[in-house]
PDB file of N, CA and C in Angstrom:
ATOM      1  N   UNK A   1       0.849  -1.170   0.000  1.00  0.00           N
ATOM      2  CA  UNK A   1       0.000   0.000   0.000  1.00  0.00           C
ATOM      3  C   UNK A   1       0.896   1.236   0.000  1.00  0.00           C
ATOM      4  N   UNK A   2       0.514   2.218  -0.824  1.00  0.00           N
ATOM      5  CA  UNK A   2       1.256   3.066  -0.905  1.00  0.00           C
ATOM      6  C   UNK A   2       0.572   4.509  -0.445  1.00  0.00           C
ATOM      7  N   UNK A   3       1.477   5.307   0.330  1.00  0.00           N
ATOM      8  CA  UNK A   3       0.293   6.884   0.228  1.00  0.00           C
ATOM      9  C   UNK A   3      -0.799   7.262  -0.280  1.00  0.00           C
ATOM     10  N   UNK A   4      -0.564   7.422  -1.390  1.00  0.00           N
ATOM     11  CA  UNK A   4      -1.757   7.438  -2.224  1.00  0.00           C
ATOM     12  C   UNK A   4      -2.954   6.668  -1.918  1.00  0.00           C
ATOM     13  N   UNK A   5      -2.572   5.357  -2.024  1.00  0.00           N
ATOM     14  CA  UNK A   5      -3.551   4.124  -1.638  1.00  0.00           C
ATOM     15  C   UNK A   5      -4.179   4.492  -0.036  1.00  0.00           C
ATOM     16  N   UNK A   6      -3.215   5.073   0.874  1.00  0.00           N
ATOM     17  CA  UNK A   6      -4.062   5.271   1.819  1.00  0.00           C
ATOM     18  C   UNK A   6      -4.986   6.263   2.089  1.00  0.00           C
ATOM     19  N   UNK A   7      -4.626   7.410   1.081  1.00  0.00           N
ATOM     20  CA  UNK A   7      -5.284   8.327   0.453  1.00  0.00           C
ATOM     21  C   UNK A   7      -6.819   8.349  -0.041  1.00  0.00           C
ATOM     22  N   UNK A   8      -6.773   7.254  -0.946  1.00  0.00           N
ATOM     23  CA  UNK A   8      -7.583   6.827  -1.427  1.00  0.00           C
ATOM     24  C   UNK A   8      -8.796   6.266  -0.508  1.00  0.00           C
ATOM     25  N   UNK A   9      -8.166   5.227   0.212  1.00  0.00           N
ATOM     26  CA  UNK A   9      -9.472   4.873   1.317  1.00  0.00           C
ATOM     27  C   UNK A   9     -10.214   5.494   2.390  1.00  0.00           C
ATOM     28  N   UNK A  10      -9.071   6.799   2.679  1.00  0.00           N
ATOM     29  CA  UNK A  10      -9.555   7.639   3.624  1.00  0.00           C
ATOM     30  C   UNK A  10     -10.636   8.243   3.108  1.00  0.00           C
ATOM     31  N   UNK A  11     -10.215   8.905   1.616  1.00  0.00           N
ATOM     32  CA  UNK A  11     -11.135   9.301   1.418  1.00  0.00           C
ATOM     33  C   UNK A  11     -12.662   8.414   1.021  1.00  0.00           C
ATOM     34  N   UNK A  12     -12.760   7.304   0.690  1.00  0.00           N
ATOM     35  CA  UNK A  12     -13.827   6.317   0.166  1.00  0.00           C
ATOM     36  C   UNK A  12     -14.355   6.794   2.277  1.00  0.00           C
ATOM     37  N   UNK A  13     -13.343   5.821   2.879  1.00  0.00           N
ATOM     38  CA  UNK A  13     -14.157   5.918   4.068  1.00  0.00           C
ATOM     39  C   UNK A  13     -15.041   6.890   4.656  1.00  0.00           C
ATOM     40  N   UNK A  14     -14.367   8.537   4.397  1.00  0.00           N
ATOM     41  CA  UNK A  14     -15.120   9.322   5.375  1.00  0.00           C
ATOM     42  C   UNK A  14     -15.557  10.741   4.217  1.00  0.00           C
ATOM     43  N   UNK A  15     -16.353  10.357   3.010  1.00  0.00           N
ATOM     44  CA  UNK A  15     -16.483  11.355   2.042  1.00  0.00           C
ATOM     45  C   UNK A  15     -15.830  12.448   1.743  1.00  0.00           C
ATOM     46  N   UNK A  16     -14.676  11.898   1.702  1.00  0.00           N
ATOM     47  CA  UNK A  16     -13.435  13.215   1.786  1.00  0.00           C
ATOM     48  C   UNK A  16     -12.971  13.500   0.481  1.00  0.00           C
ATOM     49  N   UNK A  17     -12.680  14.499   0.048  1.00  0.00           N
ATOM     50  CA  UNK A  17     -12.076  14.758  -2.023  1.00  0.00           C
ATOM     51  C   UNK A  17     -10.271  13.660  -1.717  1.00  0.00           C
ATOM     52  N   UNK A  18     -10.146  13.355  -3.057  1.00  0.00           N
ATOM     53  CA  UNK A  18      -8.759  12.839  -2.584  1.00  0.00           C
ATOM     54  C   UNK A  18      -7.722  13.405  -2.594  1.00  0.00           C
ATOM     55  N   UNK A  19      -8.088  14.892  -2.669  1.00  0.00           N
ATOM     56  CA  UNK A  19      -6.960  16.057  -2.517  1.00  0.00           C
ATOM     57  C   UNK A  19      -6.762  15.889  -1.169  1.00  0.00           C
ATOM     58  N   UNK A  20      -7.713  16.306  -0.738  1.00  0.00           N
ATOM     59  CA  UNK A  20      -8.058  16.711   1.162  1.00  0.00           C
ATOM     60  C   UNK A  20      -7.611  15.242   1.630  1.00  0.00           C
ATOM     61  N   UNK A  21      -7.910  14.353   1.249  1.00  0.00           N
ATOM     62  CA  UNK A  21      -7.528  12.953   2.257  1.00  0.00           C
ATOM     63  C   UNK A  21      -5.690  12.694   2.235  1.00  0.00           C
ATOM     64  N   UNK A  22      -5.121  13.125   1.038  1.00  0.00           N
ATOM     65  CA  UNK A  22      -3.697  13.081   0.475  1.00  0.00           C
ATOM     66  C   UNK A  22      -2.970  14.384   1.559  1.00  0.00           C
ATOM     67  N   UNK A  23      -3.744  15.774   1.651  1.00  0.00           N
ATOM     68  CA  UNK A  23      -2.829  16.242   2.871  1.00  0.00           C
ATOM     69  C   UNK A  23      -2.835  15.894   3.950  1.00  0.00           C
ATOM     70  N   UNK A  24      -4.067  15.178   4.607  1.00  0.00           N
ATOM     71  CA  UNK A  24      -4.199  14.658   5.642  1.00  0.00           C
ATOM     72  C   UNK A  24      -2.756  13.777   5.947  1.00  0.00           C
ATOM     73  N   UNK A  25      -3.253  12.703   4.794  1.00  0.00           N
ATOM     74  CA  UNK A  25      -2.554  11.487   4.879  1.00  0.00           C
ATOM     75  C   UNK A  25      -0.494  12.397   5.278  1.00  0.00           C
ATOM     76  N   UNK A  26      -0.273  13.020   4.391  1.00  0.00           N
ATOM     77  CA  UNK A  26       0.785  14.142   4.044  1.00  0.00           C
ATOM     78  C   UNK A  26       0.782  14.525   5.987  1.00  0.00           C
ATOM     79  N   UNK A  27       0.427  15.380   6.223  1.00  0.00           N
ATOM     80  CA  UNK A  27       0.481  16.026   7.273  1.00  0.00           C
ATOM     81  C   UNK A  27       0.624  15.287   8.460  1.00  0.00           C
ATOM     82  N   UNK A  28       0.443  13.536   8.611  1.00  0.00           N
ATOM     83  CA  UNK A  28       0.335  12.848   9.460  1.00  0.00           C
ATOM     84  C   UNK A  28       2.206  12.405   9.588  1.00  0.00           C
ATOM     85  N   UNK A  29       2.167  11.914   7.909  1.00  0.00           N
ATOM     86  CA  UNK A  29       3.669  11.565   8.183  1.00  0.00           C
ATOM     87  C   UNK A  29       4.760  12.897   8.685  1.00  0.00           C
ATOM     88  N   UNK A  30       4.115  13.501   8.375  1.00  0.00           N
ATOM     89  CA  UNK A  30       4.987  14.808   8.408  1.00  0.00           C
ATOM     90  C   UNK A  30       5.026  15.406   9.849  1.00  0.00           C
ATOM     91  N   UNK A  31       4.005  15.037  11.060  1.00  0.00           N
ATOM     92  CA  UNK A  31       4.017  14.975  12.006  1.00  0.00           C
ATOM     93  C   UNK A  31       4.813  14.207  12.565  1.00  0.00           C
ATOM     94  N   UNK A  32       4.272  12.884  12.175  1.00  0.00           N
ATOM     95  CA  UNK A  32       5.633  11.467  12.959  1.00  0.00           C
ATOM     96  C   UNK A  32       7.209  11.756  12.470  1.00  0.00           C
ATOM     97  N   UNK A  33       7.473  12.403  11.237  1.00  0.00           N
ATOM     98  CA  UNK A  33       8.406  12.422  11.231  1.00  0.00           C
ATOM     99  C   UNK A  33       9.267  13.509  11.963  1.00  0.00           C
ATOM    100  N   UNK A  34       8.489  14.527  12.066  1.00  0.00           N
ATOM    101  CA  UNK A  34       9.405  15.778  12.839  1.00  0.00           C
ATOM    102  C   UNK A  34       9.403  14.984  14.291  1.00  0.00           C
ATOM    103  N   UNK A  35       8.240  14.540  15.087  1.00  0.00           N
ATOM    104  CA  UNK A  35       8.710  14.372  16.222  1.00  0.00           C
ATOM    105  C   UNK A  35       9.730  12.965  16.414  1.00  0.00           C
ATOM    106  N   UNK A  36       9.755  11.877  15.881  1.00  0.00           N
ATOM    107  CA  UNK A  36      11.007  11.398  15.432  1.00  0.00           C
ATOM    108  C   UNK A  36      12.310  11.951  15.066  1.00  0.00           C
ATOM    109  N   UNK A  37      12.047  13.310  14.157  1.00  0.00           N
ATOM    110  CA  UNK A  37      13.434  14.276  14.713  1.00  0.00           C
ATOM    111  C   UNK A  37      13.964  14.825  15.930  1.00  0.00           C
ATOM    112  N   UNK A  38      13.255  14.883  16.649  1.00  0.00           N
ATOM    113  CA  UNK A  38      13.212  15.643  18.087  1.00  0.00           C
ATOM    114  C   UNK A  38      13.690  14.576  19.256  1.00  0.00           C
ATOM    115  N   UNK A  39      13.646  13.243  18.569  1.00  0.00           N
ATOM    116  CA  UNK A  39      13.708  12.161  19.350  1.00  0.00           C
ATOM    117  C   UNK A  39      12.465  11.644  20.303  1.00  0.00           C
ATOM    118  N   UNK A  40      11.632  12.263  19.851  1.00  0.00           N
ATOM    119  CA  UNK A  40      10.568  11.554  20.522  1.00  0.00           C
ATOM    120  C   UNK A  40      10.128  10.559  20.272  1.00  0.00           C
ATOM    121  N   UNK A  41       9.504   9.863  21.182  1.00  0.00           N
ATOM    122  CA  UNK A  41       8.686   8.139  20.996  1.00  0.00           C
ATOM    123  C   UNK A  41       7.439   8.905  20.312  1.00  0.00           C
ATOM    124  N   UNK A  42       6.904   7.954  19.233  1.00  0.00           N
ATOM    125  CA  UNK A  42       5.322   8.160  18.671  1.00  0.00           C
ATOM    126  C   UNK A  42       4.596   7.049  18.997  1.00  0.00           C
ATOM    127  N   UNK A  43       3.504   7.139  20.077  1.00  0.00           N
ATOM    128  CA  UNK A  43       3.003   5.754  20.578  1.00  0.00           C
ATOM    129  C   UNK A  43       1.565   6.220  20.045  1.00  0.00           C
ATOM    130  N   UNK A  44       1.054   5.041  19.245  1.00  0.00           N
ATOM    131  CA  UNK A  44      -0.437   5.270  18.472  1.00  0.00           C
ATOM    132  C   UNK A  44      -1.137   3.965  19.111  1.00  0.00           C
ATOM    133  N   UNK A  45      -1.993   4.293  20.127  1.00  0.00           N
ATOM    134  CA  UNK A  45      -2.658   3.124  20.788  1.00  0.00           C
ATOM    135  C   UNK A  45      -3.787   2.034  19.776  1.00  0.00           C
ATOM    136  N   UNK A  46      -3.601   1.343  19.738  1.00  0.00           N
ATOM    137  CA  UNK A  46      -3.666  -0.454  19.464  1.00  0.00           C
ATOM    138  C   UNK A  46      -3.356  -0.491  17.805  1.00  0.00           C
ATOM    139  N   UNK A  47      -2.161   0.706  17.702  1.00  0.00           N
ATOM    140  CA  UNK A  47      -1.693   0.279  16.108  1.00  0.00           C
ATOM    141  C   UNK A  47       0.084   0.191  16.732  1.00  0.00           C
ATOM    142  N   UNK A  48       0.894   1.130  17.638  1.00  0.00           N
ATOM    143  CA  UNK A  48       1.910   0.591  17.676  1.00  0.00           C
ATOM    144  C   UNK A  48       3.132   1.858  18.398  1.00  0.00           C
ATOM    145  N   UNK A  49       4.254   1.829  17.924  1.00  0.00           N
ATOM    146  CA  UNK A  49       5.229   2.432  18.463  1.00  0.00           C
ATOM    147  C   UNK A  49       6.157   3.043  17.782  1.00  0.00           C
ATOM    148  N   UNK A  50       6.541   4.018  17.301  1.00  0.00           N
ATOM    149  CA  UNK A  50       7.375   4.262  16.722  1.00  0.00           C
ATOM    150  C   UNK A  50       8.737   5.387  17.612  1.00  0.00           C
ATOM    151  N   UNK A  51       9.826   4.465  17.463  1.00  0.00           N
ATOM    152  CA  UNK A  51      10.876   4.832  18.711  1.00  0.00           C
ATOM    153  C   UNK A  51      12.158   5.038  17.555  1.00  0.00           C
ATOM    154  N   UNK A  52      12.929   6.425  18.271  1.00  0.00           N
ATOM    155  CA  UNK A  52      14.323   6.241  17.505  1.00  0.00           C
ATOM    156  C   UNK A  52      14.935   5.324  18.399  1.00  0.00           C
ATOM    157  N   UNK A  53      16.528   4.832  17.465  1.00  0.00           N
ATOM    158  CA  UNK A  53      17.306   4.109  18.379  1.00  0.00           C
ATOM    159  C   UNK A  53      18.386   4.470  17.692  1.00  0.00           C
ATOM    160  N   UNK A  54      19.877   4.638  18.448  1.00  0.00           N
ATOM    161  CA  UNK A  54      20.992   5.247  18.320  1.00  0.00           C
ATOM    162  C   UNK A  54      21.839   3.953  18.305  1.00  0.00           C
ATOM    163  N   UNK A  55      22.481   3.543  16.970  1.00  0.00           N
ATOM    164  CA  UNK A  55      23.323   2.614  16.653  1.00  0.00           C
ATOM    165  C   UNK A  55      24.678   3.584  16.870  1.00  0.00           C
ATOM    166  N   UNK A  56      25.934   2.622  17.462  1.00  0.00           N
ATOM    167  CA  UNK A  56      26.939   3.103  17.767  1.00  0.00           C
ATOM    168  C   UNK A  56      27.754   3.209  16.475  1.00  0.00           C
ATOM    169  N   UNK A  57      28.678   4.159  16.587  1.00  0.00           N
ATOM    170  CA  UNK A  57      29.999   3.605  15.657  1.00  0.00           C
ATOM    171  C   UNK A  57      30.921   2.158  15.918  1.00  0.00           C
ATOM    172  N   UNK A  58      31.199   1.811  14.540  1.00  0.00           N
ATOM    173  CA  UNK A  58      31.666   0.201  14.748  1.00  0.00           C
ATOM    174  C   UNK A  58      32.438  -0.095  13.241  1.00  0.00           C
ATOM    175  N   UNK A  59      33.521  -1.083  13.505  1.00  0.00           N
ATOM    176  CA  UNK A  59      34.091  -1.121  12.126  1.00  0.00           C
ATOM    177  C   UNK A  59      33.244  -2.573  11.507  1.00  0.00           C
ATOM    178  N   UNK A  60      33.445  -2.312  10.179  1.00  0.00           N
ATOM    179  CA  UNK A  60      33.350  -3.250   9.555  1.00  0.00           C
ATOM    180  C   UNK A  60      33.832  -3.466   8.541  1.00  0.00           C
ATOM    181  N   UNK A  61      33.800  -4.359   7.225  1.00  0.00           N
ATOM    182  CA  UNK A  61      34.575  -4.326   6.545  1.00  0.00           C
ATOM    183  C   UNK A  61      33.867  -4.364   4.509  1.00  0.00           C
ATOM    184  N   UNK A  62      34.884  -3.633   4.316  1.00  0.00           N
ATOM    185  CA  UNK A  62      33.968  -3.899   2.709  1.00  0.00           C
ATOM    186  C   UNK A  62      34.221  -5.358   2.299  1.00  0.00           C
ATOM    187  N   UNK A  63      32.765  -5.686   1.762  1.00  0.00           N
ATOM    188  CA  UNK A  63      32.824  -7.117   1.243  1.00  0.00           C
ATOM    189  C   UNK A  63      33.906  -7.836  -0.415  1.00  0.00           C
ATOM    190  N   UNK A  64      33.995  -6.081  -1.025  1.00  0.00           N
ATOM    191  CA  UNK A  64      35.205  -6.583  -2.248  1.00  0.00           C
ATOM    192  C   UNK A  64      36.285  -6.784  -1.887  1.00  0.00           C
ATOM    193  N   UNK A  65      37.169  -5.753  -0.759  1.00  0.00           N
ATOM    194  CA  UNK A  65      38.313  -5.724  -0.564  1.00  0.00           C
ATOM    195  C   UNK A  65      38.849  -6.161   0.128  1.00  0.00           C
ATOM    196  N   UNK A  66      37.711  -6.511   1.563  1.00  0.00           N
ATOM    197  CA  UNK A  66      38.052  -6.984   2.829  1.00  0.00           C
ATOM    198  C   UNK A  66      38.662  -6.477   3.595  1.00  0.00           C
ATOM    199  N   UNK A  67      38.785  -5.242   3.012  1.00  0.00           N
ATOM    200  CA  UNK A  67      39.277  -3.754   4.081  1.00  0.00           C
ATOM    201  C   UNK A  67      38.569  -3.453   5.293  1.00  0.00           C
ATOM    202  N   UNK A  68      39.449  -3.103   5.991  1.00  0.00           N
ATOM    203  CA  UNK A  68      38.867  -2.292   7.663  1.00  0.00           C
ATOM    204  C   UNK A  68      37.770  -1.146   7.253  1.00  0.00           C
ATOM    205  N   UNK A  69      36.692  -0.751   7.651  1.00  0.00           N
ATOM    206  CA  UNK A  69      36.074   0.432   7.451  1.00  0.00           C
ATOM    207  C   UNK A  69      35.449   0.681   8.784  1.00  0.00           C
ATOM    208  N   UNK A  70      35.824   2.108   8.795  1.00  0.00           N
ATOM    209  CA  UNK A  70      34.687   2.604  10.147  1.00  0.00           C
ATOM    210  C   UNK A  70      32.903   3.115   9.539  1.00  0.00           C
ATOM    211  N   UNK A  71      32.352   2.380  10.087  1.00  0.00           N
ATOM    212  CA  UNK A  71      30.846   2.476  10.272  1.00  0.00           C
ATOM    213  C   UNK A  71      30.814   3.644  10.970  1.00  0.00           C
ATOM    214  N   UNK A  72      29.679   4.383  10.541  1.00  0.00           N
ATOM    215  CA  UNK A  72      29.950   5.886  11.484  1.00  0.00           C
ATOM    216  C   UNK A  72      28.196   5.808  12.638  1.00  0.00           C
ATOM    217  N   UNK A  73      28.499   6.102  13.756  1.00  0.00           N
ATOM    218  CA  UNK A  73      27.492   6.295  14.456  1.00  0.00           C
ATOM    219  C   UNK A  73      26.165   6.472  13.909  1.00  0.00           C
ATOM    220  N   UNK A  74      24.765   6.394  13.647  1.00  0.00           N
ATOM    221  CA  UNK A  74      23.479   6.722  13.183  1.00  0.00           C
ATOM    222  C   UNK A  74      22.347   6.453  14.250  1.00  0.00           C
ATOM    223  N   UNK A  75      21.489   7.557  13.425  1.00  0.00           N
ATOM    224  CA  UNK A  75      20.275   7.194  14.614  1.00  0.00           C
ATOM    225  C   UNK A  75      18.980   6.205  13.445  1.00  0.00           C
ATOM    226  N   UNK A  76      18.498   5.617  13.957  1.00  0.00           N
ATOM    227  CA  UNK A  76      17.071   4.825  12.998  1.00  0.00           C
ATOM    228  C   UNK A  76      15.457   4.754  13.618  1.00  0.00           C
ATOM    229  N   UNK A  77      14.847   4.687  12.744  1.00  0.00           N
ATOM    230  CA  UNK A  77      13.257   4.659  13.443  1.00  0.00           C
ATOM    231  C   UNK A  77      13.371   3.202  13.241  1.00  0.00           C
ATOM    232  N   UNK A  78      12.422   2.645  14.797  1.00  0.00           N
ATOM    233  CA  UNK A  78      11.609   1.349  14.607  1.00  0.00           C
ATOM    234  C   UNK A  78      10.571   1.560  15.098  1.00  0.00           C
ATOM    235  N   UNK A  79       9.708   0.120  14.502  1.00  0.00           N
ATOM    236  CA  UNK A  79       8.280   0.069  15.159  1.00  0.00           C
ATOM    237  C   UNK A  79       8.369  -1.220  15.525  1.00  0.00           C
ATOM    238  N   UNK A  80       7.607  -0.998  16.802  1.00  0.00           N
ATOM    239  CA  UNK A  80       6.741  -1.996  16.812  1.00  0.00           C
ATOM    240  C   UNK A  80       5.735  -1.690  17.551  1.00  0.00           C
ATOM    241  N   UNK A  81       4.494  -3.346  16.744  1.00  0.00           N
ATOM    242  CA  UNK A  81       3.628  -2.733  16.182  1.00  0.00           C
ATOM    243  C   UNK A  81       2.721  -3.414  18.000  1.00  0.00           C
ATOM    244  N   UNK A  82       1.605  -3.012  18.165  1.00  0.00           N
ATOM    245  CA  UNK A  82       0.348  -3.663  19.481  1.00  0.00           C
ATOM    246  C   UNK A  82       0.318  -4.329  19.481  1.00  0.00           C
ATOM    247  N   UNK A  83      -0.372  -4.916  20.224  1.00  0.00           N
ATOM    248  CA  UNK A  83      -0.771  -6.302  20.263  1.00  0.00           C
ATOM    249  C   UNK A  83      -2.056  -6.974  19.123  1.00  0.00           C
ATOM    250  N   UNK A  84      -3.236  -5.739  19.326  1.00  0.00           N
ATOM    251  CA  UNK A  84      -3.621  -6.316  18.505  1.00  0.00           C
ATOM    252  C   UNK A  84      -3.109  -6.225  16.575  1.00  0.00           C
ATOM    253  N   UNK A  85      -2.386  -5.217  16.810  1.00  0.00           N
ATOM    254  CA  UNK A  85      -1.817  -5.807  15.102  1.00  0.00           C
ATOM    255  C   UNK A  85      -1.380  -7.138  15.064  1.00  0.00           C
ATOM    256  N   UNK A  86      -0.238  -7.602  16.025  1.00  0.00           N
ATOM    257  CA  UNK A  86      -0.051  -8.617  16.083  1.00  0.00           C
ATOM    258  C   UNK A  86      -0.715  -9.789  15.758  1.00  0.00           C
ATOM    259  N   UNK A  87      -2.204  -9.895  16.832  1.00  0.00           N
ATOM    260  CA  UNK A  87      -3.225 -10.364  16.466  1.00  0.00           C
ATOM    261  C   UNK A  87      -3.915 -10.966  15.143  1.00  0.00           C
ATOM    262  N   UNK A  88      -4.124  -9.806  15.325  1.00  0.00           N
ATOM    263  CA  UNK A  88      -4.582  -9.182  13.556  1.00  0.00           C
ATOM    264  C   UNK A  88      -3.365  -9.925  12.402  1.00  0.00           C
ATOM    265  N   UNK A  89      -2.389  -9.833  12.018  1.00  0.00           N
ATOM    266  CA  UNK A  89      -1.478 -10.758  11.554  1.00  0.00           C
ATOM    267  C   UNK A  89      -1.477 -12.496  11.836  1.00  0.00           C
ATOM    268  N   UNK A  90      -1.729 -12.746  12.855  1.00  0.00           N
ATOM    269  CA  UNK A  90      -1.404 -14.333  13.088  1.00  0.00           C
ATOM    270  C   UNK A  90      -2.587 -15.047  13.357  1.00  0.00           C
ATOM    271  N   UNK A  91      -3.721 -14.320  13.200  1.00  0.00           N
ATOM    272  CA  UNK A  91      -4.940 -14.740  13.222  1.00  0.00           C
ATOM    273  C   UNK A  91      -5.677 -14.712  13.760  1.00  0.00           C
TER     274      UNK A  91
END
């Protein structure tokens, strides 16, 4: 499913134009993502979690040369997801 696609159902669901359902849809990620900049947790009750997490710096090595390389520190979003998604997935 793609943006759009969720776009799309929002609007089927709640008689919305699919302009108006597309900024919605727009304005939501655009929410989770700034506060994910800020480092905040995004907790959306019985859909899930969305948490940064701070991977360290670490070497590793390129797979052609088999050279030393330093991996440089990063931060990443995860989710995970409620219980009932869970649910909802395994049956």
């Amino acid at each position: 499913m793609t943006s759009n696609d969720l776009a799309d159902a929002l609007a089927d669901a709640n008689g919305l134009t699919k302009s108006d359902a597309k900024k919605f849809v727009d304005a939501v990620f655009a929410a989770i993502a700034g506060a994910a900049a800020k480092g905040d947790e995004i907790s959306l009750n019985g859909f899930g979690k969305f948490k940064v997490k701070h991977t360290p710096a670490r070497e590793g090595r390129n797979p052609s040369t088999g050279a030393t390389i330093k991996i440089a520190a990063a931060k990443k979003l995860t989710f995970a997801p409620a219980k009932a998604i869970k649910d909802k997935l395994n049956g």
